[in-house]
N, C-alpha and C. Protein backbone atom coordinates (compact mmCIF):
# COMPACT_ATOMS: atom_id res chain seq x y z
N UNK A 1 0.74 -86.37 115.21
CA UNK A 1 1.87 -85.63 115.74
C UNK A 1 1.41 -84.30 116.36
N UNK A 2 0.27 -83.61 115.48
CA UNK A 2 0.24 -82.05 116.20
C UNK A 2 -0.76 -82.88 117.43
N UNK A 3 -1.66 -83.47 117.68
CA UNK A 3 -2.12 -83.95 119.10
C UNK A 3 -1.07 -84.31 120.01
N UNK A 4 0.24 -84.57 119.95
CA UNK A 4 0.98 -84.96 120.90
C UNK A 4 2.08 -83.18 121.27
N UNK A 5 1.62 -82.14 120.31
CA UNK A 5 2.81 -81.37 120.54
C UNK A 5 2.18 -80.36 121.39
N UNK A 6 0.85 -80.15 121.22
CA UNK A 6 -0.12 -79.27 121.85
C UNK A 6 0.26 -79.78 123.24
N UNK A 7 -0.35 -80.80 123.94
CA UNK A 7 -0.09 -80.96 125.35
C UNK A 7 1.00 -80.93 125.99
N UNK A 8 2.39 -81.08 125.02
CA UNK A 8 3.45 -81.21 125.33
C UNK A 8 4.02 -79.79 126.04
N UNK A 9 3.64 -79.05 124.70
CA UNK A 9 4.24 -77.66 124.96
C UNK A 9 3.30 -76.83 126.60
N UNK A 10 1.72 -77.32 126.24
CA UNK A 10 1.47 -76.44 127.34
C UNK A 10 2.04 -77.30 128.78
N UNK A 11 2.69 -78.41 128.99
CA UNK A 11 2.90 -78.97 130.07
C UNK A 11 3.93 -78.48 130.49
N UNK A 12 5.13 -77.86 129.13
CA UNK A 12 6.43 -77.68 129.33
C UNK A 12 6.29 -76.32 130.03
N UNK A 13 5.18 -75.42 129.46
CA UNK A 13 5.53 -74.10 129.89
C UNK A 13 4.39 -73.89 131.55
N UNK A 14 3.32 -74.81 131.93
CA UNK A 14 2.81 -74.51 133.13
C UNK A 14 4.19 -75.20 134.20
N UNK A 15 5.08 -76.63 134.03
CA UNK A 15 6.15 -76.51 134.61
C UNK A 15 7.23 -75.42 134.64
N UNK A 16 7.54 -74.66 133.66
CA UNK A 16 8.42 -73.95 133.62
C UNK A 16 7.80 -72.53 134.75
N UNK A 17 6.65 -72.41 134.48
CA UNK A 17 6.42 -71.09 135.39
C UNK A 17 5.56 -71.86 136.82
N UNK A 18 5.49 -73.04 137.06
CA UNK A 18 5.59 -73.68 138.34
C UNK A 18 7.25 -73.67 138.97
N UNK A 19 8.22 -74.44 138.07
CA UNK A 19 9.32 -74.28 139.29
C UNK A 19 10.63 -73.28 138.55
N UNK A 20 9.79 -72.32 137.58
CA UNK A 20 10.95 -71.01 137.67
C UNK A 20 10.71 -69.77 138.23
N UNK A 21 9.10 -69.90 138.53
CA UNK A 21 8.61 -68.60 139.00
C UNK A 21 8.17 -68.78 140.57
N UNK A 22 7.24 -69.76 140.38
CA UNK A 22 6.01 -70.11 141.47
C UNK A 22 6.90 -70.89 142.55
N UNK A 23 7.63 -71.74 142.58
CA UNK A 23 8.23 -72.36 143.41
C UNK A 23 9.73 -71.45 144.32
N UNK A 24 10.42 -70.89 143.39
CA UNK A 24 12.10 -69.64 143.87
C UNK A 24 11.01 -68.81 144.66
N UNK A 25 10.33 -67.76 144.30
CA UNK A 25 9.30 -66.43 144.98
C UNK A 25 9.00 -67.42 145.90
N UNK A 26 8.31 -68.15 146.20
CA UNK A 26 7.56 -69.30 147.45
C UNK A 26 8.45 -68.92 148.49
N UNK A 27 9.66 -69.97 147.94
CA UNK A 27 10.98 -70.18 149.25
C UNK A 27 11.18 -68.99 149.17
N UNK A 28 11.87 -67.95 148.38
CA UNK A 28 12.24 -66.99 148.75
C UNK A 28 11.57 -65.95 149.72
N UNK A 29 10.27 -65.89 150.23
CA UNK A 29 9.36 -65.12 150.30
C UNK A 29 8.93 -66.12 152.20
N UNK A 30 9.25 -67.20 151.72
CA UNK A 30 9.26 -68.01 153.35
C UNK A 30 10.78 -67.51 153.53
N UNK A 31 11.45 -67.50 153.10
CA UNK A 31 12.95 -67.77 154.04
C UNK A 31 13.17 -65.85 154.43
N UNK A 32 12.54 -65.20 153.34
CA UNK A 32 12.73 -63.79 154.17
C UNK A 32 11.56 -63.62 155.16
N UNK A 33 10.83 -64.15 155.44
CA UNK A 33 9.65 -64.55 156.72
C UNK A 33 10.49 -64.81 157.72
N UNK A 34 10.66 -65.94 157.72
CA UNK A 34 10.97 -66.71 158.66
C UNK A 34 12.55 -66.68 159.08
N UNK A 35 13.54 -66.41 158.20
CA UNK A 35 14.77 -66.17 158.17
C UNK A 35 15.51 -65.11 157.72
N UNK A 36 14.90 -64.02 158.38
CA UNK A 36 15.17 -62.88 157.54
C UNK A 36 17.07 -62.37 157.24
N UNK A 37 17.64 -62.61 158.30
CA UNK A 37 19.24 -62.24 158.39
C UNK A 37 19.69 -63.01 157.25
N UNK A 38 19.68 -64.44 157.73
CA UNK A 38 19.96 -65.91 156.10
C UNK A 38 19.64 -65.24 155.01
N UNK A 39 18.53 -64.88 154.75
CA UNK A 39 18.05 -65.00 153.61
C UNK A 39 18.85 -63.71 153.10
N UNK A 40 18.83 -62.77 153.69
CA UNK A 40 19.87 -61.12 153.37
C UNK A 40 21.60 -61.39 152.89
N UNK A 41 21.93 -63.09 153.56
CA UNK A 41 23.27 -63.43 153.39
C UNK A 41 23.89 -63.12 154.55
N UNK A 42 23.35 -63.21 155.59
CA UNK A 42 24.20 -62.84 157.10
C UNK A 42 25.04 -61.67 157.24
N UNK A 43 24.87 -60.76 156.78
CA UNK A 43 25.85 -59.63 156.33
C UNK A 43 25.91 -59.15 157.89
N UNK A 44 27.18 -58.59 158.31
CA UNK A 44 27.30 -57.86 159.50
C UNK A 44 27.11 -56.05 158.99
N UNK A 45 26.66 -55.49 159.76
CA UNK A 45 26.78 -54.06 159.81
C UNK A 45 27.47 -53.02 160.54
N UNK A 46 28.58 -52.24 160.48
CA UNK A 46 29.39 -51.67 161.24
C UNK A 46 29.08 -49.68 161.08
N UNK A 47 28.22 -49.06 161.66
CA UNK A 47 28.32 -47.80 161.26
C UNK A 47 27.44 -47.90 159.84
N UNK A 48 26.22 -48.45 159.68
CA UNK A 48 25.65 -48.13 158.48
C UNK A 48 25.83 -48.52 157.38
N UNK A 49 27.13 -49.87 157.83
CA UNK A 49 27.71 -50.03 156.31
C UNK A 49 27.40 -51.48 156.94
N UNK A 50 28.08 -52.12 155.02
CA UNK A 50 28.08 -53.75 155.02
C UNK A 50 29.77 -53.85 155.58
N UNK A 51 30.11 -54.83 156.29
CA UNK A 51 31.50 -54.34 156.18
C UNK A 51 31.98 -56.20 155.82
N UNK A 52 30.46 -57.27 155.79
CA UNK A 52 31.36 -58.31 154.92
C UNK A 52 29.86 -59.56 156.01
N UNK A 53 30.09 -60.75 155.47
CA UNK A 53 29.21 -61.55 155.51
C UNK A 53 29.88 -62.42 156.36
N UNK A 54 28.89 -63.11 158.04
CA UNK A 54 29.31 -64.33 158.54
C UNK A 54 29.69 -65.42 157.97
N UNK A 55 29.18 -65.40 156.51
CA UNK A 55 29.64 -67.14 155.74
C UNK A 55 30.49 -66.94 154.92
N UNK A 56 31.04 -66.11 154.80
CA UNK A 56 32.40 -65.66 153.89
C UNK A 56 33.66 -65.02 154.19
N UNK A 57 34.75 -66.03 154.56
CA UNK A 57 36.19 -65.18 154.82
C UNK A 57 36.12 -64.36 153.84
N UNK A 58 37.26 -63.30 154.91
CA UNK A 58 37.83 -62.52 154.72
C UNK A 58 39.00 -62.22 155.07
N UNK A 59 40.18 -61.57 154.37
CA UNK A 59 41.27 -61.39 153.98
C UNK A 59 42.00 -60.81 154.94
N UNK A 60 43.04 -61.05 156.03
CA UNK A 60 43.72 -59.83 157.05
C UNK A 60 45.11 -59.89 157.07
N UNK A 61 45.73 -59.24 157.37
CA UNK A 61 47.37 -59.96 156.73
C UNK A 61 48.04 -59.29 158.23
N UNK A 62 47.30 -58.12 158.60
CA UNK A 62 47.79 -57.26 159.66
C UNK A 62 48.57 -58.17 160.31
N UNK A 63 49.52 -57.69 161.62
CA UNK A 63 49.61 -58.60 163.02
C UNK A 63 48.89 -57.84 163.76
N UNK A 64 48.21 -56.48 163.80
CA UNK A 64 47.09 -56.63 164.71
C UNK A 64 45.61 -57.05 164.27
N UNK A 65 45.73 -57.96 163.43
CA UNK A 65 44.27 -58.47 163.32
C UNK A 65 44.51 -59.95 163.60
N UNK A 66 43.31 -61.12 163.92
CA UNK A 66 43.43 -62.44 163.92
C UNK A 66 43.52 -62.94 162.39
N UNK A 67 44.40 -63.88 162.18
CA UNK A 67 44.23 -64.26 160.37
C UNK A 67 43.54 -65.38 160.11
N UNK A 68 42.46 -65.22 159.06
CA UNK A 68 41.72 -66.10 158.84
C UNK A 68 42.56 -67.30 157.48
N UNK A 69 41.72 -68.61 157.68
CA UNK A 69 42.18 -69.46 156.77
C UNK A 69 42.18 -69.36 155.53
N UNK A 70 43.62 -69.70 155.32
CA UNK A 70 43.99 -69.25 153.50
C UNK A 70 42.83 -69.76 152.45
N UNK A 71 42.94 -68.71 151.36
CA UNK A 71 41.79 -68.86 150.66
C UNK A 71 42.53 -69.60 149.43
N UNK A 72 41.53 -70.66 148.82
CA UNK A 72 42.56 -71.04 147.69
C UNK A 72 41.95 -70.37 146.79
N UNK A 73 40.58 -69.41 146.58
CA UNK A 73 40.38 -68.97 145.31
C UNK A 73 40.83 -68.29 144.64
N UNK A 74 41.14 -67.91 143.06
CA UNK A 74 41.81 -67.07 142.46
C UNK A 74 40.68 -66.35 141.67
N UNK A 75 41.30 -65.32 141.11
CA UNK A 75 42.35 -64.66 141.15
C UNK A 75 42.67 -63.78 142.55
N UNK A 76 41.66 -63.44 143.72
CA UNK A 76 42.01 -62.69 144.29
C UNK A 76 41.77 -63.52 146.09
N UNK A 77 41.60 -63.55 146.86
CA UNK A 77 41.39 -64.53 147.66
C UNK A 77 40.16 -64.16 148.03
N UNK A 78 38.92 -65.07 148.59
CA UNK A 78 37.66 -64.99 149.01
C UNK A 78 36.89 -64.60 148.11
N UNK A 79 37.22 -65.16 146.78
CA UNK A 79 36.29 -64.72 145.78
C UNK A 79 35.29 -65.62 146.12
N UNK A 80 34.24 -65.01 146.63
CA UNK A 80 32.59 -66.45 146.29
C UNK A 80 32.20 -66.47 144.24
N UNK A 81 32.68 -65.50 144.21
CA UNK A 81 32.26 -66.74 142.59
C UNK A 81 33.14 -67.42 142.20
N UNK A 82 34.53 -67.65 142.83
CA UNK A 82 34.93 -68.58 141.92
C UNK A 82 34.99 -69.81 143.17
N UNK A 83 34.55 -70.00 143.96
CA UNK A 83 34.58 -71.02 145.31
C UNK A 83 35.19 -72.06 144.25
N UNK A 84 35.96 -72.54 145.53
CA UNK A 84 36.62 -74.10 145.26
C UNK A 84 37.88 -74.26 145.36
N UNK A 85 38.54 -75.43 145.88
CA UNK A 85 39.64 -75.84 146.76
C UNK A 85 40.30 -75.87 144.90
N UNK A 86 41.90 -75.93 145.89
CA UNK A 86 42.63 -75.99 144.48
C UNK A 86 43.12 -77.33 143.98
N UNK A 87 42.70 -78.37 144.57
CA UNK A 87 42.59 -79.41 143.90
C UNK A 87 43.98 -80.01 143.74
N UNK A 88 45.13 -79.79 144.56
CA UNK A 88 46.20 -80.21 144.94
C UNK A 88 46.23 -80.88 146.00
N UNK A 89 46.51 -82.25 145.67
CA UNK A 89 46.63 -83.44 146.48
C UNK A 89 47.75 -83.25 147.24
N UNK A 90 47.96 -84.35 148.56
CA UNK A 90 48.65 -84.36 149.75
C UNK A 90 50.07 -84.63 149.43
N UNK A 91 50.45 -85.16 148.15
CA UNK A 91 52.01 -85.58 147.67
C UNK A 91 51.98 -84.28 146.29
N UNK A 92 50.99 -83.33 146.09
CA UNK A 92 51.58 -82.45 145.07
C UNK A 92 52.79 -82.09 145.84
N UNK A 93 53.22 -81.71 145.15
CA UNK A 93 54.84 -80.61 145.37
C UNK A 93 54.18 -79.19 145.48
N UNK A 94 53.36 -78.74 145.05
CA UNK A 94 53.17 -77.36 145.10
C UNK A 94 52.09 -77.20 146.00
N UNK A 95 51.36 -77.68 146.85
CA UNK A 95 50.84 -78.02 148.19
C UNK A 95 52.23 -77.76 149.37
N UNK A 96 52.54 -78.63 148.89
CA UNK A 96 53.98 -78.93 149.82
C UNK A 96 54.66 -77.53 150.30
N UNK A 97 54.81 -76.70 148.94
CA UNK A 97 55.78 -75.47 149.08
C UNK A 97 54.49 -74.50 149.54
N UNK A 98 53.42 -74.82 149.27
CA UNK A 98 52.33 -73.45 149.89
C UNK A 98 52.37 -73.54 151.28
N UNK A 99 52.03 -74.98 151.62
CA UNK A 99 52.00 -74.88 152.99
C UNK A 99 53.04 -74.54 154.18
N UNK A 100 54.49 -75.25 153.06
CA UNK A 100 55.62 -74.09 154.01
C UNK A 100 55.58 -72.75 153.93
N UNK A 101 55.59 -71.75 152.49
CA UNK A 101 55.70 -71.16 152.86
C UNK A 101 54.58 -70.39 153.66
N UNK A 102 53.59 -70.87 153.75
CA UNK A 102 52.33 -70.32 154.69
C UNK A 102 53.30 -70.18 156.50
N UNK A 103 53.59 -71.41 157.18
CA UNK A 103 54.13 -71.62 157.80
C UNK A 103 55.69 -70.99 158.21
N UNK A 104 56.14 -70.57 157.02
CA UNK A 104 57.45 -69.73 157.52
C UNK A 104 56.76 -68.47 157.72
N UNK A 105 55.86 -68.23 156.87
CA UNK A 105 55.47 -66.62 157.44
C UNK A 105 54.96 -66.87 158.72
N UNK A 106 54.16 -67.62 159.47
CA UNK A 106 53.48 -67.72 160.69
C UNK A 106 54.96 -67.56 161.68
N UNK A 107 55.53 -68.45 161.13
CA UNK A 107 56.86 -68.59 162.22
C UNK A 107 57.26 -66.98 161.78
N UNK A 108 57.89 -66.55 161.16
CA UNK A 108 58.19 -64.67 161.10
C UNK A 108 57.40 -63.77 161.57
N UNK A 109 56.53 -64.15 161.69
CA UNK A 109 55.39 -62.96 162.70
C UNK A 109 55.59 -63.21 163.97
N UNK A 110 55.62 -64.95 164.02
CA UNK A 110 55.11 -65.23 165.86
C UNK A 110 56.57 -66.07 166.12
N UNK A 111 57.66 -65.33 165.86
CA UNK A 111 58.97 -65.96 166.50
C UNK A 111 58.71 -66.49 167.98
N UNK A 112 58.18 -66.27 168.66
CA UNK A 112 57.81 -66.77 170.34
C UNK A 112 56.92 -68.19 170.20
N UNK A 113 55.81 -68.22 169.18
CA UNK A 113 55.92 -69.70 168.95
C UNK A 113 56.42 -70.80 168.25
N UNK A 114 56.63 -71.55 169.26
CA UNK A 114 57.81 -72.88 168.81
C UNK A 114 56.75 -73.66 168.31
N UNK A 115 55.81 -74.48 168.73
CA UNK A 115 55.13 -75.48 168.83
C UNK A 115 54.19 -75.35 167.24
N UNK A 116 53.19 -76.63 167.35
CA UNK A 116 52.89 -76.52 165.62
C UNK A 116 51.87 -75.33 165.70
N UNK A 117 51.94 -75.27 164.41
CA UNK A 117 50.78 -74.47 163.59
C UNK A 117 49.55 -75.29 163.31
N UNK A 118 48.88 -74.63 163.89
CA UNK A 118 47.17 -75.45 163.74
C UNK A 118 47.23 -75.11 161.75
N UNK A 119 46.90 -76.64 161.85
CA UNK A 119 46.61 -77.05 160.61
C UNK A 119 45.39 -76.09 159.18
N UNK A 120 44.60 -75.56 160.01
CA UNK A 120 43.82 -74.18 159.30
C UNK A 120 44.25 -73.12 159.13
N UNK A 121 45.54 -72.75 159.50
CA UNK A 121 46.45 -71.80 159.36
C UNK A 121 47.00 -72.20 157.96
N UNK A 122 47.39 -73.40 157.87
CA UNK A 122 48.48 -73.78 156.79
C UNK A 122 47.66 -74.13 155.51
N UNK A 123 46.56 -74.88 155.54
CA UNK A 123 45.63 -74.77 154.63
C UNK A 123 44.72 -74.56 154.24
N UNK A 124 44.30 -74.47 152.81
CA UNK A 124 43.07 -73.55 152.67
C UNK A 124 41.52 -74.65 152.56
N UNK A 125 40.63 -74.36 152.92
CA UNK A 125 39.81 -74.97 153.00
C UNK A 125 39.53 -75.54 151.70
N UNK A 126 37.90 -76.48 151.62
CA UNK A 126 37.75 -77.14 150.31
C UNK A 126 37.19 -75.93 149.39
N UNK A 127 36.06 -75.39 150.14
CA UNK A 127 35.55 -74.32 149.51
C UNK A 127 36.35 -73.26 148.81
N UNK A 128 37.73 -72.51 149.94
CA UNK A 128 38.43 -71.46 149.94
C UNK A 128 37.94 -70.06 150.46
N UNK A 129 36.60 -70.68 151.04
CA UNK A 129 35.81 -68.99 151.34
C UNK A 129 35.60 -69.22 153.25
N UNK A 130 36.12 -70.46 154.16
CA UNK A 130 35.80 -70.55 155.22
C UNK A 130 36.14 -69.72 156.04
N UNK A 131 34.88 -68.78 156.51
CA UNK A 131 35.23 -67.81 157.64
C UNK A 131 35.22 -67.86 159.01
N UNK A 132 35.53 -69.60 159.09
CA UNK A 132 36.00 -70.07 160.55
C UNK A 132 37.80 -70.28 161.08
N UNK A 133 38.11 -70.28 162.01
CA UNK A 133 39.31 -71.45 162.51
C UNK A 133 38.91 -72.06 163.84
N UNK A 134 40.10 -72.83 163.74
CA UNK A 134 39.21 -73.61 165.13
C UNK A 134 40.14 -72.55 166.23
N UNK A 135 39.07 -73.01 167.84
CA UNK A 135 39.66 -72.02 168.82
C UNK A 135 41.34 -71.78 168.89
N UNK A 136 42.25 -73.18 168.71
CA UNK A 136 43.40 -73.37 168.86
C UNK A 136 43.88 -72.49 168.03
N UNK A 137 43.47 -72.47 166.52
CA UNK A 137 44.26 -71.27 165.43
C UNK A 137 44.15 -69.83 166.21
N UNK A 138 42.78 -69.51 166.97
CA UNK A 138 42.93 -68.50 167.15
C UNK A 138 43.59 -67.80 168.45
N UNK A 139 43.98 -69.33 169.62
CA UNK A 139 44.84 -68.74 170.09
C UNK A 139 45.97 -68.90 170.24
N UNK A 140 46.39 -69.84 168.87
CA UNK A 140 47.90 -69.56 168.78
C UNK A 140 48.45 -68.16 168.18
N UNK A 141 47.60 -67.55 167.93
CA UNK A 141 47.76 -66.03 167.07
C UNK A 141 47.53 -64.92 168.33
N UNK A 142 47.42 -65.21 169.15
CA UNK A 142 46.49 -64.41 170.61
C UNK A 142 48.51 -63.51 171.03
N UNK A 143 49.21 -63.91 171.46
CA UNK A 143 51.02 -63.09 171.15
C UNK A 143 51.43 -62.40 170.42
N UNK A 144 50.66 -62.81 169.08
CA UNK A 144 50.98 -61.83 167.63
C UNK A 144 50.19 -60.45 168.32
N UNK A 145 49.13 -60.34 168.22
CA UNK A 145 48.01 -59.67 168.13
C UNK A 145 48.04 -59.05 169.26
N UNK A 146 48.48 -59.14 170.63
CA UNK A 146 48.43 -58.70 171.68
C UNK A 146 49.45 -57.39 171.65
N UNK A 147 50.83 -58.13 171.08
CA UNK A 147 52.14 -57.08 171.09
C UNK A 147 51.77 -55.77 170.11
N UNK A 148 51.53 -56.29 169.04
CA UNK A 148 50.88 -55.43 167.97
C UNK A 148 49.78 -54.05 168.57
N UNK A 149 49.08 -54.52 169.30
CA UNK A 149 48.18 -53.99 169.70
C UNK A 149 47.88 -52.88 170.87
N UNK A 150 49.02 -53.67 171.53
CA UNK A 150 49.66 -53.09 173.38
C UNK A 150 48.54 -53.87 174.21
N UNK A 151 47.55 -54.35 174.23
CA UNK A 151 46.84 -55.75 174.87
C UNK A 151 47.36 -56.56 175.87
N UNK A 152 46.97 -56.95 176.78
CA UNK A 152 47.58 -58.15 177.48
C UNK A 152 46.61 -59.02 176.96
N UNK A 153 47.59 -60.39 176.80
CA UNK A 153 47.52 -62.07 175.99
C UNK A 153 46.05 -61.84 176.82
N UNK A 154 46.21 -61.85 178.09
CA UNK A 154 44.69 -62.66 179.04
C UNK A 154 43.21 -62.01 178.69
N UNK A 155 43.91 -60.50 177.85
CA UNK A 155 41.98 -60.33 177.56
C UNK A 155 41.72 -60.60 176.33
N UNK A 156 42.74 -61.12 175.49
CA UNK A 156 42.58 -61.60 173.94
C UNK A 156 42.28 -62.78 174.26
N UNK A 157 42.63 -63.95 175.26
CA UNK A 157 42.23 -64.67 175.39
C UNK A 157 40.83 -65.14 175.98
N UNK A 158 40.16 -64.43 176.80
CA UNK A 158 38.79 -63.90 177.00
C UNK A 158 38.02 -63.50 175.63
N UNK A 159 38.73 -62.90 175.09
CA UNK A 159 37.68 -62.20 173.89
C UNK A 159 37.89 -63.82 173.31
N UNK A 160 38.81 -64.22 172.38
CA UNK A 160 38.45 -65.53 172.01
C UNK A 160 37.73 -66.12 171.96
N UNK A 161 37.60 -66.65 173.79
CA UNK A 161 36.41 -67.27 174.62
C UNK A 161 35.16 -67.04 174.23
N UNK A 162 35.00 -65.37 174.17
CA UNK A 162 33.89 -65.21 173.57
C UNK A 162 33.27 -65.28 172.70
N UNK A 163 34.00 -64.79 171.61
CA UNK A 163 33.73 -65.90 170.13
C UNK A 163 33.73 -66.85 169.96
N UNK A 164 33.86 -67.62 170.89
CA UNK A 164 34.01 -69.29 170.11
C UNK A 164 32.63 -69.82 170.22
N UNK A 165 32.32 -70.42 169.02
CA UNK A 165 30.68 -71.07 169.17
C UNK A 165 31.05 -72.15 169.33
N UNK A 166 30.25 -73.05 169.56
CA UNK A 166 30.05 -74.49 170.32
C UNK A 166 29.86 -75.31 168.87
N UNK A 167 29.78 -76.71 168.57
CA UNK A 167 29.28 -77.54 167.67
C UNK A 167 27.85 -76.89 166.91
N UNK A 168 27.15 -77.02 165.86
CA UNK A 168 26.39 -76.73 165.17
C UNK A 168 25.23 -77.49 166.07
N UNK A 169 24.32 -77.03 166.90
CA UNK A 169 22.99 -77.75 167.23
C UNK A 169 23.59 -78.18 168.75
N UNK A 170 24.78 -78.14 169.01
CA UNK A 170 25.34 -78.57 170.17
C UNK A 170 26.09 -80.55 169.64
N UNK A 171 25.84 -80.75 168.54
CA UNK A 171 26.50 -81.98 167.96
C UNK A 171 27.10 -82.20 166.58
N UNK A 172 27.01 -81.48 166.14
CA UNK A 172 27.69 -81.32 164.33
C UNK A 172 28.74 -80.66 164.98
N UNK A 173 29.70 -81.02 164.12
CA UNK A 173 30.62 -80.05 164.26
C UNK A 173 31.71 -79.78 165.30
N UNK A 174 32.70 -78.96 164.92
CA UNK A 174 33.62 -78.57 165.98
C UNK A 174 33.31 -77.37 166.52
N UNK A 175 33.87 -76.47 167.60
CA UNK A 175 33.98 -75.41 168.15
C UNK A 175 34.52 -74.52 166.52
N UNK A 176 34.42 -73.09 166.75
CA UNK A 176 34.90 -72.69 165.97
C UNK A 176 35.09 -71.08 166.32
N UNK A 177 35.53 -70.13 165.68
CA UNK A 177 35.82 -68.41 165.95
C UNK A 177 35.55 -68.06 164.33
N UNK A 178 34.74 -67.26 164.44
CA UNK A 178 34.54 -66.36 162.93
C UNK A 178 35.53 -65.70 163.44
N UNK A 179 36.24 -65.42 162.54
CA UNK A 179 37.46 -63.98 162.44
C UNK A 179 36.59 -62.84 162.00
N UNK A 180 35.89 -62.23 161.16
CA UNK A 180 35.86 -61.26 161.09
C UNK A 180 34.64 -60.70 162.32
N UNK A 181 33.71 -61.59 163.21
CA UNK A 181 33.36 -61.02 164.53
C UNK A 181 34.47 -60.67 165.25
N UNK A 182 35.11 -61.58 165.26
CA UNK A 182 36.23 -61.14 166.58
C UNK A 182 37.08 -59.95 166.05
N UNK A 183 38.04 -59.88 165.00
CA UNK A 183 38.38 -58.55 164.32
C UNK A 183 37.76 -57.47 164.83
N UNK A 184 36.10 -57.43 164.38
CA UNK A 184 35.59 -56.57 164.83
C UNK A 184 35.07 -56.26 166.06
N UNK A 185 35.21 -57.08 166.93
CA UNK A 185 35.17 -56.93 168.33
C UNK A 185 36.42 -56.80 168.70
N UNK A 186 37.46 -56.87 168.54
CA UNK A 186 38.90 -56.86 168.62
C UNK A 186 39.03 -54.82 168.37
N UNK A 187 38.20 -54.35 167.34
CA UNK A 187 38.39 -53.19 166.61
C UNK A 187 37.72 -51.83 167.59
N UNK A 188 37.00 -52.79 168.43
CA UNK A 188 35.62 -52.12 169.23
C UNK A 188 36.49 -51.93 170.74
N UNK A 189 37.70 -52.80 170.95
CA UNK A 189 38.01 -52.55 172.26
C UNK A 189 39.31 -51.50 172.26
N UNK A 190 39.81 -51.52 171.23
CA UNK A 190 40.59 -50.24 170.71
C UNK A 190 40.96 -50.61 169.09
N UNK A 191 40.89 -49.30 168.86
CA UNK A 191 40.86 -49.25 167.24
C UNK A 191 41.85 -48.90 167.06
């Protein structure tokens, strides 16, 4: 028995400081090489400060800001530690009443639009932290944001334009608008 515990233990502990030490420092130490922004967490910088991360919504309620997709995390919205959809299926009842009332507020801000509500407006992603919508969410919100603002629709709709990234690689994926770039390019053309 002690011949089998000797090799055991030293195998357990040269693995343990192979992939708890030697292997995390490795990647970590390539990905701030080679990926230095990623690896920092994509954080944007405004004036010296953090003012919030490309991969993480964020919260705007304004009508002069664009609104990003509802967060389902609790307790507070865009929590990244508690990520994760709320797990209410398409016939819950309480899905049902979030997504109206998500939707009556859209309709009370933007009385001028009749037509639907892009579907990322009304619900919250799987994660709850997505700091995308697609172009359409963001310019069905382009009337809100304009009046609010004193703007004409046609250069919110330009700025849009400009935010919108293409598919991931040019084939994954849909088009999409980070809200909090555009916000802050939104913030940059009058504050």
């Amino acid at each position: 028995m002690k011949t089998l515990i000797r090799p055991a233990l030293t195998l357990f502990l040269l693995l343990s400081v192979l992939t708890g030490l030697v292997y995390p420092a490795a990647v970590t130490g390539l990905a701030r090489l080679f990926f230095p922004e990623q690896a920092a967490g994509s954080l944007i910088h405004r004036g010296g400060e953090v003012v919030g991360s490309a991969l993480i919504g964020q919260s705007f309620s304004g009508p002069r800001y664009f609104w990003s997709r509802p967060s389902a995390t609790s307790p507070m919205p865009y929590n990244a530690g508690s990520s994760g959809g709320s797990n209410l299926g398409p016939t819950n009842p309480a899905l049902r009443d979030a997504v109206k009332a998500r939707v009556a507020t859209l309709h009370a801000a933007q009385p001028e639009q009749t037509g639907p509500v892009p579907v990322e407006l009304a619900t919250a992603s799987a994660s709850g932290l997505d700091p995308d919508i697609s172009p359409a969410a963001a310019y069905y919100q382009v009337e809100r944001v304009a009046r609010a603002r004193g703007l004409s629709a046609a250069a919110l709709r330009t700025l849009v334009a400009q935010h919108t990234e293409g598919p991931q690689w040019g084939m994954f994926g849909q088009a999409r608008v980070n809200v909090l770039k555009l916000n802050l390019a939104l913030d940059q053309q009058r504050p």
